[in-house]
Protein backbone atom coordinates (compact mmCIF):
# COMPACT_ATOMS: atom_id res chain seq x y z
CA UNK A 1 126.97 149.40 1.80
CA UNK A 2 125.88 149.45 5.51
CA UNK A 3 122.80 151.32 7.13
CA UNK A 4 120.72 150.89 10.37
CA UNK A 5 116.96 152.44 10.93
CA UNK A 6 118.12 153.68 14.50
CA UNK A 7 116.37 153.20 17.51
CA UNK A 8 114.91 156.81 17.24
CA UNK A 9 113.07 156.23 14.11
CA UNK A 10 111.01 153.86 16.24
CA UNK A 11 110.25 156.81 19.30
CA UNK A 12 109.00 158.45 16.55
CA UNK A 13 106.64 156.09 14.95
CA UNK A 14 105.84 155.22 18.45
CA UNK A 15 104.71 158.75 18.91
CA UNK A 16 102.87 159.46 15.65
CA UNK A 17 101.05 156.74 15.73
CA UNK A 18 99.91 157.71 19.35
CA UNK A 19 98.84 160.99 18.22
CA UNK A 20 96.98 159.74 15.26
CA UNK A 21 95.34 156.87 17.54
CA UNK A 22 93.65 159.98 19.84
CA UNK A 23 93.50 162.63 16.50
CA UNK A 24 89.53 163.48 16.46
CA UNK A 25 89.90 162.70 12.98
CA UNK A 26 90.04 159.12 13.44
CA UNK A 27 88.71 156.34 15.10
CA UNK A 28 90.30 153.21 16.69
CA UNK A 29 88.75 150.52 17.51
CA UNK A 30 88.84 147.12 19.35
CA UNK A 31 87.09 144.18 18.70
CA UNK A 32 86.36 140.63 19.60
CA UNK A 33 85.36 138.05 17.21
CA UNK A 34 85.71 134.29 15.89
CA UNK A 35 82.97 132.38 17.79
CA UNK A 36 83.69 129.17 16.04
CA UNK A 37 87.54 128.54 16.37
CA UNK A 38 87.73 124.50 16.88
CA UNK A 39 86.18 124.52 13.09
CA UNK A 40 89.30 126.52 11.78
CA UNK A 41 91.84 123.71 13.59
CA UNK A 42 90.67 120.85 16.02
CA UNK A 43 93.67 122.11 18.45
CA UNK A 44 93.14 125.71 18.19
CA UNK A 45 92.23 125.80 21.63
CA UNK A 46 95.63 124.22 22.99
CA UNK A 47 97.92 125.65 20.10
CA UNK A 48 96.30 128.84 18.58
CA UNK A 49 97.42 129.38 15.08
CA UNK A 50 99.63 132.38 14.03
CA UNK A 51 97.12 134.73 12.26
CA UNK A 52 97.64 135.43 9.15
CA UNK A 53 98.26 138.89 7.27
CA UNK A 54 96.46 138.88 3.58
CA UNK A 55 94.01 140.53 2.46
CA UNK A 56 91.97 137.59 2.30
CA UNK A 57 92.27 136.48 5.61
CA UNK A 58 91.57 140.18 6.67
CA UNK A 59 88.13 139.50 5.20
CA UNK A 60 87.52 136.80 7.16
CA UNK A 61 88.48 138.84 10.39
CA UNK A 62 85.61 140.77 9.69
CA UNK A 63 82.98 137.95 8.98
CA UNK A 64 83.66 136.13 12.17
CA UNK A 65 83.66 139.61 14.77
CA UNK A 66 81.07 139.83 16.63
CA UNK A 67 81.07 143.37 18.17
CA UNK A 68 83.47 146.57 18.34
CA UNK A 69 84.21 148.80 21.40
CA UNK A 70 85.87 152.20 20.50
CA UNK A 71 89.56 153.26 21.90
CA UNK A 72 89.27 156.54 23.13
CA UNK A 73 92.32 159.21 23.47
CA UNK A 74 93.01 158.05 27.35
CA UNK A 75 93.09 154.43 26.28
CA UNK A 76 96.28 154.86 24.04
CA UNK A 77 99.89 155.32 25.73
CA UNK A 78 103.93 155.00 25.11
CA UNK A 79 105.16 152.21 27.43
CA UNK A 80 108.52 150.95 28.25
CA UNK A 81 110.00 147.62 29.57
CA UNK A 82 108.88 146.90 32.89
CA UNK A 83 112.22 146.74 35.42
CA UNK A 84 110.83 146.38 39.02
CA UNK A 85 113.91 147.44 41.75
CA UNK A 86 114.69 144.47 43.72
CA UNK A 87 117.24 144.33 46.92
CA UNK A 88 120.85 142.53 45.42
CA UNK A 89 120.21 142.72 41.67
CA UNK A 90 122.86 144.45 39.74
CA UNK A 91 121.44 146.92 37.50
CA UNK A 92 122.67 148.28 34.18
CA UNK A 93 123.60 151.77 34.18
CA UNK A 94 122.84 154.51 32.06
CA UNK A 95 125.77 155.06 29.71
CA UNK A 96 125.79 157.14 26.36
CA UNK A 97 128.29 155.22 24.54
CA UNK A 98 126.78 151.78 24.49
CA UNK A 99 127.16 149.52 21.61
CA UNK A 100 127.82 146.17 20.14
CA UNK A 101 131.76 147.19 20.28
CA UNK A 102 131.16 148.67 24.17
CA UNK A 103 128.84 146.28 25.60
CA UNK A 104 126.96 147.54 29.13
CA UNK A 105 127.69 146.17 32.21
CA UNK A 106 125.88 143.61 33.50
CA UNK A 107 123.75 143.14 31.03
CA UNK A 108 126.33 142.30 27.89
CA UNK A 109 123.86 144.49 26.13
CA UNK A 110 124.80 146.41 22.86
CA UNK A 111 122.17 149.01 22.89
CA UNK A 112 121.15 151.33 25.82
CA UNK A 113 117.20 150.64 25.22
CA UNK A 114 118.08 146.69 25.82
CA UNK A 115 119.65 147.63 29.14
CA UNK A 116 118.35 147.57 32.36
CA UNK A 117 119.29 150.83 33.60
CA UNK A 118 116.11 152.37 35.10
CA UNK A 119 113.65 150.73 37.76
CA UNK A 120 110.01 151.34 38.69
CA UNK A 121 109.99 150.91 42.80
CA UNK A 122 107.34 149.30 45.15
CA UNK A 123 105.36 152.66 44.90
CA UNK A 124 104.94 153.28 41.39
CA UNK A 125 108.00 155.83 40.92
CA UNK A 126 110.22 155.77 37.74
CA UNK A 127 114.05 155.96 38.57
CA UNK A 128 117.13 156.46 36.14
CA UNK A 129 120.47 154.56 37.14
CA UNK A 130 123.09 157.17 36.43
CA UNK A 131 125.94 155.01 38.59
CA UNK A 132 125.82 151.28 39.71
CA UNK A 133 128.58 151.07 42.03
CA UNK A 134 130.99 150.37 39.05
CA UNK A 135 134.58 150.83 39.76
CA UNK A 136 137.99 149.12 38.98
CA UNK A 137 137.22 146.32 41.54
CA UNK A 138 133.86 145.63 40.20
CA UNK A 139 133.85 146.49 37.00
CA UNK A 140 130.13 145.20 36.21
CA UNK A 141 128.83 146.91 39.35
CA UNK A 142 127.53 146.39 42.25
CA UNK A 143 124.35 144.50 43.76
CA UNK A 144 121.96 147.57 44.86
CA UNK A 145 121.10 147.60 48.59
CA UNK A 146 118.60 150.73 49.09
CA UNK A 147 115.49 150.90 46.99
CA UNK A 148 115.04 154.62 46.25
CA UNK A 149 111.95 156.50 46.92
CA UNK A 150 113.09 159.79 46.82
CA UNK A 151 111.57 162.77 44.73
CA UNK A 152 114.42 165.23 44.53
CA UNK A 153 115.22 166.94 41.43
CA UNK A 154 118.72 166.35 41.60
CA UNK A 155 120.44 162.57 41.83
CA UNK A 156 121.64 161.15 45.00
CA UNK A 157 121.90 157.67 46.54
CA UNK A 158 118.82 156.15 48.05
CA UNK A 159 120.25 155.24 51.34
CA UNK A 160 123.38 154.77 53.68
CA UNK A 161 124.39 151.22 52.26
CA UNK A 162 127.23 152.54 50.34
CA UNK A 163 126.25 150.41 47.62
CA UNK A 164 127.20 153.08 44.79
CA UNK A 165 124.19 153.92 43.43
CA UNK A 166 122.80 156.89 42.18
CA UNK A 167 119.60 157.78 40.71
CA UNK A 168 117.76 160.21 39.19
CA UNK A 169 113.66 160.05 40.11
CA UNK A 170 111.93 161.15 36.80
CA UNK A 171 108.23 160.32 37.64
CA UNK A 172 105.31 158.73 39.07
CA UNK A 173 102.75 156.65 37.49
CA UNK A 174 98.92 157.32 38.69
CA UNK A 175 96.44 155.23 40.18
CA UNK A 176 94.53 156.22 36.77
CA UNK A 177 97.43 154.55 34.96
CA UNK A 178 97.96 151.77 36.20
CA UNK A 179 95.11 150.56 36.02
CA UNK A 180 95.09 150.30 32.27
CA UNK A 181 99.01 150.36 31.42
CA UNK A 182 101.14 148.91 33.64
CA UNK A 183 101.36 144.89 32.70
CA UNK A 184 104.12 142.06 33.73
CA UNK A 185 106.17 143.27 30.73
CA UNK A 186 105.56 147.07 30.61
CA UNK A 187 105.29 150.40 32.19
CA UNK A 188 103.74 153.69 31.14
CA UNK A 189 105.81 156.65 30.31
CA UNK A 190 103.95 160.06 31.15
CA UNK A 191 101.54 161.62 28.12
CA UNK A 192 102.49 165.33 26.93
CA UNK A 193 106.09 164.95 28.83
CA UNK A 194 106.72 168.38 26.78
CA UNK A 195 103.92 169.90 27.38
CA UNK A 196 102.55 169.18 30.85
CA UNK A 197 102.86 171.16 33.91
CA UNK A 198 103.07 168.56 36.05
CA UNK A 199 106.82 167.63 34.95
CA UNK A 200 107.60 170.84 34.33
CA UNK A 201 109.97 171.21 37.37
CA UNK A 202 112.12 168.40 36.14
CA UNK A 203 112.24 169.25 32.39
CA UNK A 204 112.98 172.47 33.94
CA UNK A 205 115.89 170.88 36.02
CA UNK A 206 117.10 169.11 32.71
CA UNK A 207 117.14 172.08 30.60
CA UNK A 208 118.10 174.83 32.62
CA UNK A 209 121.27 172.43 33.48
CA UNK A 210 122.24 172.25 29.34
CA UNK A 211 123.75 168.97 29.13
CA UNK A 212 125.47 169.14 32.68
CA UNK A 213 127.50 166.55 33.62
CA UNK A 214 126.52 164.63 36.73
CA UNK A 215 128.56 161.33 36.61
CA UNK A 216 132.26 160.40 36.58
CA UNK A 217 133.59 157.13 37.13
CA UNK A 218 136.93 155.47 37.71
CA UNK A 219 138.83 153.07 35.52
CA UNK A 220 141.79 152.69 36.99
CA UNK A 221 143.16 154.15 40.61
CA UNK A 222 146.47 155.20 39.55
CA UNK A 223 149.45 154.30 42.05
CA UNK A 224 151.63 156.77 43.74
CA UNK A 225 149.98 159.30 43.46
CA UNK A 226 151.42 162.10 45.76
CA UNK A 227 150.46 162.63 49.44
CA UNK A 228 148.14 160.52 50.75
CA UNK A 229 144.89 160.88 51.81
CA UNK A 230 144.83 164.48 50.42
CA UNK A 231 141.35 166.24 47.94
CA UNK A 232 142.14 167.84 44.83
CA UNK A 233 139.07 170.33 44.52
CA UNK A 234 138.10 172.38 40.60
CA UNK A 235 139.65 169.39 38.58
CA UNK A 236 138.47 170.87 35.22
CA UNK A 237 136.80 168.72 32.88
CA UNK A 238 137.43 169.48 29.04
CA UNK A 239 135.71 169.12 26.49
CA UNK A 240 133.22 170.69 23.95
CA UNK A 241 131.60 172.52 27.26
CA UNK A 242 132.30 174.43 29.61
CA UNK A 243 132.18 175.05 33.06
CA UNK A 244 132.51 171.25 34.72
CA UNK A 245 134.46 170.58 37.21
CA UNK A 246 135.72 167.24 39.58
CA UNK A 247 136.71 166.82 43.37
CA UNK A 248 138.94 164.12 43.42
CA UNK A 249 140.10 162.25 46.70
CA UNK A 250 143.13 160.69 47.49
CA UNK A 251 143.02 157.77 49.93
CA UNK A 252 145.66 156.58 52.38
CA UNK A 253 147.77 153.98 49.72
CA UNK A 254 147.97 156.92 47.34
CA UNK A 255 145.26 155.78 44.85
CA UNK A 256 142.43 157.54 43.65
CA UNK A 257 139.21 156.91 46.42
CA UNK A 258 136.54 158.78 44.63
CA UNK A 259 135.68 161.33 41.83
CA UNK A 260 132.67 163.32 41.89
CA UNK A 261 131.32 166.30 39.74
CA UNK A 262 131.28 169.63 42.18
CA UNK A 263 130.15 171.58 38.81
CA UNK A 264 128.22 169.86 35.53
CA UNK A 265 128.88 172.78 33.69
CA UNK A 266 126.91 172.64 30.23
CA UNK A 267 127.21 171.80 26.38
CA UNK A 268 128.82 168.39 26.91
CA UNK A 269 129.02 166.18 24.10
CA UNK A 270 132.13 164.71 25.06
CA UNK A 271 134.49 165.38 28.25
CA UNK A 272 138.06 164.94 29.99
CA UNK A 273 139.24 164.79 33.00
CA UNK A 274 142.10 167.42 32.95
CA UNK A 275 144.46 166.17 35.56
CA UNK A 276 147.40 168.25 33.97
CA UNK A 277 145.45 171.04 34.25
CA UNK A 278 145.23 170.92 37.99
CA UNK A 279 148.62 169.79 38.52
CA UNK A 280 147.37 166.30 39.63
CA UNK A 281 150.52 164.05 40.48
CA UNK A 282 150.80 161.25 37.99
CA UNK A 283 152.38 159.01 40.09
CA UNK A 284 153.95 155.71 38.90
CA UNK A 285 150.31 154.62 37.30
CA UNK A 286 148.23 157.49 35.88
CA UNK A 287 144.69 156.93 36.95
CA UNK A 288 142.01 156.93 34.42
CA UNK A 289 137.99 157.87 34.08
CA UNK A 290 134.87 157.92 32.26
CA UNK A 291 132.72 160.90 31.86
CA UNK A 292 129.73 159.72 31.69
CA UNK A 293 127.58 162.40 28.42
CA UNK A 294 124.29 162.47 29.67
CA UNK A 295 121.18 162.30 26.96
CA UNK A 296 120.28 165.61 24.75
CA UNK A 297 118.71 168.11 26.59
CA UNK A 298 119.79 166.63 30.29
CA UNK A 299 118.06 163.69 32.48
CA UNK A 300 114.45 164.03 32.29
CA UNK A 301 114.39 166.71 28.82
CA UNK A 302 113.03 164.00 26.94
CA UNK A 303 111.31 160.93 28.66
CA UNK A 304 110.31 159.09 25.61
CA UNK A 305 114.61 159.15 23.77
CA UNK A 306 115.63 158.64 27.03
CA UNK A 307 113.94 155.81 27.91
CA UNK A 308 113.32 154.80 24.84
CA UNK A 309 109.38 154.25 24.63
CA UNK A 310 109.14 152.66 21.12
CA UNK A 311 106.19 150.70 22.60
CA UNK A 312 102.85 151.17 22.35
CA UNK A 313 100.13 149.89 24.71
CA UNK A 314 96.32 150.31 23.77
CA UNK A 315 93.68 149.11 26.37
CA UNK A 316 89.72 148.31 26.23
CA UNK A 317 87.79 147.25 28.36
CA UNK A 318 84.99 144.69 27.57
CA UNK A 319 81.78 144.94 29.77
CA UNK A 320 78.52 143.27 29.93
CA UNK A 321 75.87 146.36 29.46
CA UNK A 322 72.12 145.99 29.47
CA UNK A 323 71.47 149.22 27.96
CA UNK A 324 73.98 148.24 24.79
CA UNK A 325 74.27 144.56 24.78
CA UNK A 326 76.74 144.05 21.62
CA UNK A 327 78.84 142.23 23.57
CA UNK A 328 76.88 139.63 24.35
CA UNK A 329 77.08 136.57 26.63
CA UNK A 330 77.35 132.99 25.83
CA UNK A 331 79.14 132.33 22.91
CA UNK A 332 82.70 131.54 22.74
CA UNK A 333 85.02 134.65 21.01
CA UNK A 334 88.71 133.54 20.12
CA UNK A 335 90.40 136.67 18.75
CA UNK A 336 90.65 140.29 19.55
CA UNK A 337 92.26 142.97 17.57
CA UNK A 338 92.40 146.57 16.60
CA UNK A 339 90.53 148.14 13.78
CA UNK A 340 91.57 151.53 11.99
CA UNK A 341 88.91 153.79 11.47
CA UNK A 342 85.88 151.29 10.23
CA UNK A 343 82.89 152.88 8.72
CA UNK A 344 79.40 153.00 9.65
CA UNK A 345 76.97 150.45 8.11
CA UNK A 346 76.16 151.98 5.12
CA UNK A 347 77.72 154.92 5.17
CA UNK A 348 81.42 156.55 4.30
CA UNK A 349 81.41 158.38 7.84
CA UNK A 350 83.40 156.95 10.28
CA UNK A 351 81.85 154.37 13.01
CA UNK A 352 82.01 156.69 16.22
CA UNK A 353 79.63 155.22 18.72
CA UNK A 354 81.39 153.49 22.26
CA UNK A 355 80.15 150.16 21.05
CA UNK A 356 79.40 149.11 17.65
CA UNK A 357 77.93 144.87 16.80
CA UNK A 358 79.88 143.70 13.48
CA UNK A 359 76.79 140.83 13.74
CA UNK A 360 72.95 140.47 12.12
CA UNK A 361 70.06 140.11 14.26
CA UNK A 362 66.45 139.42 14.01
CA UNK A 363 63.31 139.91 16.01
CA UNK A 364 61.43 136.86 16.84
CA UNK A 365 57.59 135.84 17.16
CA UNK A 366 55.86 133.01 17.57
CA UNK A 367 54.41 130.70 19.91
CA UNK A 368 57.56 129.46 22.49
CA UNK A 369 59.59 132.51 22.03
CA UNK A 370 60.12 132.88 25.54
CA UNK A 371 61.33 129.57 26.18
CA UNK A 372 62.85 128.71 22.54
CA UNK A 373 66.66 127.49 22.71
CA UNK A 374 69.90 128.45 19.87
CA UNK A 375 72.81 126.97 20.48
CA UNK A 376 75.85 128.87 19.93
CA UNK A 377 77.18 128.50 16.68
CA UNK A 378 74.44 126.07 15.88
CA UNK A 379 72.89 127.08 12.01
CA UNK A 380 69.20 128.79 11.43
CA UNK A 381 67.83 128.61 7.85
CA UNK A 382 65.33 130.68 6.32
CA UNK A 383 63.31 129.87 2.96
CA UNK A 384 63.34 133.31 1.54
CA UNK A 385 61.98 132.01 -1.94
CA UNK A 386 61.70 128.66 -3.90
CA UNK A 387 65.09 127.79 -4.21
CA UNK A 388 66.74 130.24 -1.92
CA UNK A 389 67.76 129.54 1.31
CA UNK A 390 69.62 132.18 4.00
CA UNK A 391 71.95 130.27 6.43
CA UNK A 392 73.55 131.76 9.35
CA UNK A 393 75.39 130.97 12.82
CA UNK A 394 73.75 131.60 16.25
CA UNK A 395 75.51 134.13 18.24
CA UNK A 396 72.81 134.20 20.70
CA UNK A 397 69.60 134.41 21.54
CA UNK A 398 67.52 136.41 23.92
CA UNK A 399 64.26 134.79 25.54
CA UNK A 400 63.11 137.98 27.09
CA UNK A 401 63.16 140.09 24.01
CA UNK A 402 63.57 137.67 21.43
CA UNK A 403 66.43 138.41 19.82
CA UNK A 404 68.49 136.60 17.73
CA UNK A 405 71.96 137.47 16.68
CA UNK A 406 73.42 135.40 13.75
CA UNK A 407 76.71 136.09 12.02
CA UNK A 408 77.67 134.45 8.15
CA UNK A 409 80.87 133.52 6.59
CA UNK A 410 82.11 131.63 3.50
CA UNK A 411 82.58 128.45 4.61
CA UNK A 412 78.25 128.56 4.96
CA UNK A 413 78.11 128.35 1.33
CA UNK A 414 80.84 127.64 -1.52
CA UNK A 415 84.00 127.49 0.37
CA UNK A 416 85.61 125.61 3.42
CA UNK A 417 86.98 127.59 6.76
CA UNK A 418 90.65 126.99 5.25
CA UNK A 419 89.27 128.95 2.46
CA UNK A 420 89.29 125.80 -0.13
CA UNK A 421 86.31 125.32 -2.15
CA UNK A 422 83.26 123.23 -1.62
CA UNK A 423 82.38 121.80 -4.29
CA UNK A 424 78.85 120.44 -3.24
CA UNK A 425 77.99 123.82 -0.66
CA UNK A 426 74.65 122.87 0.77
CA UNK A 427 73.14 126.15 0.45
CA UNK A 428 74.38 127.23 -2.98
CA UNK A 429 77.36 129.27 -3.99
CA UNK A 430 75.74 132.68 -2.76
CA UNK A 431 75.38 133.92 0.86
CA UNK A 432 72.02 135.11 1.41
CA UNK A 433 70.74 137.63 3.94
CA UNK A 434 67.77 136.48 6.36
CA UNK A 435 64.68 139.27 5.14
CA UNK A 436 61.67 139.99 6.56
CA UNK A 437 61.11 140.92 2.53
CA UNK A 438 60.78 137.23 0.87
CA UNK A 439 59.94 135.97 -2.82
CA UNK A 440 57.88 133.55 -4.02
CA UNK A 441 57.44 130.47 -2.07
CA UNK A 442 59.46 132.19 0.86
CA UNK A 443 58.73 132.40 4.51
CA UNK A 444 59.98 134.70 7.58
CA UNK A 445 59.64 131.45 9.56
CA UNK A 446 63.07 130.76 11.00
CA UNK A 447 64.38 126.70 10.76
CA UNK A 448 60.91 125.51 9.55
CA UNK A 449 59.43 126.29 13.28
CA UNK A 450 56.70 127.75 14.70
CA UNK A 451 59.32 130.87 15.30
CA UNK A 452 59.51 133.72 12.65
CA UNK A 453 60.55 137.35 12.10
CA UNK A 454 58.83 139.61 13.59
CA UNK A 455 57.80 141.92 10.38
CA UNK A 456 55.72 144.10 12.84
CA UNK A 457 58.41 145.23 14.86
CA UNK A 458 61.10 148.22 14.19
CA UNK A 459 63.38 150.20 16.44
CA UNK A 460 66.14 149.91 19.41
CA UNK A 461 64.37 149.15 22.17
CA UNK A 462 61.36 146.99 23.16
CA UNK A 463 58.99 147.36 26.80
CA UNK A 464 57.98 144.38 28.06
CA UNK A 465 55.98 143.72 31.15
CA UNK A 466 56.70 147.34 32.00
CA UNK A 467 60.76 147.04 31.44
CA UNK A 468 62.22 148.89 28.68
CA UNK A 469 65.36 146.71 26.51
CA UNK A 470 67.78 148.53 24.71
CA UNK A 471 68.60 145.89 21.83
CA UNK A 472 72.05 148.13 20.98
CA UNK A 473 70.78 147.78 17.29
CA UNK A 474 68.14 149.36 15.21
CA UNK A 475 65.34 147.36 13.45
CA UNK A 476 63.56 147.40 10.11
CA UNK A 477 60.51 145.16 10.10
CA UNK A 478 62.55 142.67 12.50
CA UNK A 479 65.59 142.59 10.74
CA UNK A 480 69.05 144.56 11.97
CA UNK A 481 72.20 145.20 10.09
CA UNK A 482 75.50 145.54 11.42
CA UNK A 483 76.38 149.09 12.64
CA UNK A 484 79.89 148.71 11.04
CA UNK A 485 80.28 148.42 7.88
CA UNK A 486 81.81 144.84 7.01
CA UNK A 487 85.51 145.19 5.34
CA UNK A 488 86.13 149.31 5.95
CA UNK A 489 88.58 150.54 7.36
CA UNK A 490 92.60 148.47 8.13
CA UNK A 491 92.35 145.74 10.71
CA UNK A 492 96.35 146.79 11.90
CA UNK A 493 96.39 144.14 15.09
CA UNK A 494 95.25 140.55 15.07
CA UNK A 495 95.86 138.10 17.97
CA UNK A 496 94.43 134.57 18.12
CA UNK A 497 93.15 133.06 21.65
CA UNK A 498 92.20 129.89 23.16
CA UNK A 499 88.53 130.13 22.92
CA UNK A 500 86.75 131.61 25.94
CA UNK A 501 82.80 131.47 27.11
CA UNK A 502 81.94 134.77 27.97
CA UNK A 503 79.49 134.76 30.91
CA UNK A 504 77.28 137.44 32.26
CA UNK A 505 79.17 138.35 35.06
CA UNK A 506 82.56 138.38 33.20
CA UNK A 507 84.61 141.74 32.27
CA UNK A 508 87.40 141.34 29.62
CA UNK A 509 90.41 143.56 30.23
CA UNK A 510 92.61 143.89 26.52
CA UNK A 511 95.66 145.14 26.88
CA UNK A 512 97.55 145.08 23.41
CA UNK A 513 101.44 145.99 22.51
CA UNK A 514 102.53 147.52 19.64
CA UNK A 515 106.17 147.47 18.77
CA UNK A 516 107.45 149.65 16.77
């Protein structure tokens, strides 16, 4: 027993999960995380491991993020193979009967979606090849000469080449757009295509036309056919339509020179050229054609089945921001990746702030604070009682303000980062938190230095010297939780990265695919 999940299955998923991804009843995120990387695999940084998908590992995701930034509605779109129009390429075109038994032409493709029968030009506009110059002489086309730049609702060459081509202009992309969607691989389709004014002229055009037909093409000229050089005008075109009709010219060695479509008609599913009903000559060869179906609904109905946008691109930026510094700078991150609605720290609501930290943090005192040093990804300790030590990692560490971010995994205490288990863990089996709270024979001193918690201190923001900080989390006697709750939500998109340094003055742009 045969079966396929067809193409149009994945439009769809494509679609819902767009409309879910900008739903006010959920909330995406992006995020940015594993700061240590080389202690995973020595070569991670020339050959990135795949990541792995277990709910395990998807635990470690979330201990080694360091901060969140959310994906709002205009950050989520439908993209499609990129195809840029370039002078003497052959292109695909579109055909409604390709498959791996009718292969297109160029391309040897078996599906229309693999083809490359639509082009974005040098100005951002969206084109549909409905004829590439195919004809008995060439039957895999012909190189095209003019770029188009036309926006006319109805097809027509782009220029005076006679190269054959004909195209239908479906849209532009906007400066908005492109900014965040279009990528070496892909291309934005339009949002709303049903529902937006804006294209309303040319869903108008497709509709109102039902299916017309707007392409024939020849497979064979015939030979002897008649007189010369002579137009045969109303061919009728049967079929499960009606209406369509052919002009058909006869060129001086009696062949057929052209066929074009003088009236689409509409309902066409399938059509005919009806030669015997216009008392065409058969001559010694009977010429032959192709009507060419177009898609449900006519060129430009549907952008997403026509083009087939099964992709999904999903953008964030990551800046540097003073007045929310989550992100922060000088640690190394090696993994980005998209979150499904996480919760707030302690909480069942969903996280719904632009930027969210997935680290700790703590508020430091002492004499040197201002000039005190963490390396990144260096440990800090903390004697919270006799017995009982808290070990974390350095994310960073703030002189002006004195704060320092810290983040904890597994591998601190019973288990190694390939998740075997230590037998001899340094710091004990259990993974304590740093507290400004300690036992017996504890201390808020921080690595057994003149540096400690700062048990004095609680809120966001701190003024010094007259200059206000926004520390982007909230403090309890000089301690801060994360303001996403470790482990909620699905982490649905993982991709692992040569590490980078992120520097003040540096801007992340993360551009993700989904393919559905």
């Amino acid at each position: 027993m045969s079966a396929i999940i067809t193409d149009q299955l994945r439009i769809l998923n494509a679609k819902n999960f767009v409309s879910a991804a900008t739903s006010s009843n959920n909330s995406y995120y992006a995020f940015v995380g594993l700061p240590n990387a080389t202690d995973y695999s020595s070569t991670w940084d020339n050959i990135p491991p795949a990541p792995k998908d277990s709910f395990e590992q998807e635990n470690d995701y979330w201990d080694t993020m360091i901060a969140l930034k959310k994906i709002k509605a205009n950050d989520v779109n439908q993209v499609i193979k990129k195809v840029t129009w370039l002078s003497g390429i052959t292109y695909d075109m579109y055909r409604h009967d390709i498959s791996r038994t009718n292969t297109s032409k160029p391309s040897g493709a078996t599906s229309i979606y693999s083809t490359n029968y639509y082009v974005i030009n040098s100005d951002y506009k969206v084109y549909i090849c409905l004829h590439n110059g195919t004809d008995p002489e060439n039957p895999n086309g012909r190189p095209s000469l003019d770029e188009p730049t036309f926006t006319d609702l109805e097809p027509k060459a782009a220029g005076d080449s006679g190269d054959g081509y004909i195209w239908k202009y479906l849209y532009t992309i906007k400066p908005s757009e492109i900014i965040k969607f279009d990528s070496i691989n892909f291309i934005p389709v339009p949002k709303d295509w049903e529902t937006n004014s804006e294209y309303a002229p040319i869903r108008t055009n497709a509709t109102s036309e039902n299916n017309q037909l707007k392409i024939i093409t020849i497979t064979n000229r015939g030979i002897g056919l008649g007189t010369a050089n002579t137009i045969y005008t109303n061919v009728p075109i049967k079929g499960d339509g009606v209406g369509a009709k052919a002009t058909i010219v006869i060129n001086n060695d009696s062949k057929v020179e052209s066929i074009t479509v003088s009236s689409g008609g509409s309902g066409y599913t399938y059509g005919t050229v009806d030669l015997v009903g216009a008392n065409f000559p058969t001559g010694t060869t009977t010429p032959t054609f192709d009507v060419i179906i177009p898609p449900k609904g006519g060129h430009g109905a549907d952008i997403y089945r026509e083009l087939g946008s099964y992709n999904v691109l999903i953008y964030s930026r990551i800046e540097n921001d003073i007045e929310n510094p989550d992100f922060t700078t000088g640690n190394k991150i090696a993994r980005v990746g998209i979150i499904e609605n996480p919760q707030a720290y302690d909480s069942s609501s969903l996280l719904d702030i632009e930027k969210a930290s997935a680290v700790y943090a703590l508020k430091l005192a002492g004499v040197g604070y201002s000039s005190a040093t963490f390396v990144a990804n260096s440990k800090i300790t903390q004697t919270i009682s006799t017995g009982t030590t808290a070990v974390g990692r350095v994310v960073s560490y703030d002189q002006n303000t004195g704060i320092l971010k810290y983040w904890q995994d597994k591998s601190l205490v019973g288990f190694n980062t390939d998740g075997s288990q230590n037998p001899s863990p340094e710091y004990g089996i259990n993974l304590n938190r740093f507290t400004s709270s300690v036992g017996t024979g504890g201390t808020t001193f921080i690595n057994q230095t003149n540096l400690y918690i700062d048990t004095s201190f609680t809120g966001v923001s701190t003024t010094i010297n007259n200059r206000t900080y926004n520390l982007g989390q909230s403090f309890i006697n000089g301690v801060a939780n994360p303001e996403a709750k470790k482990y909620s939500g699905n982490i649905i998109y993982v991709d692992n990265r040569p590490s980078i340094t992120r520097s003040s003055n540096q801007k992340e742009d993360i551009k993700v695919i989904l393919q559905f």
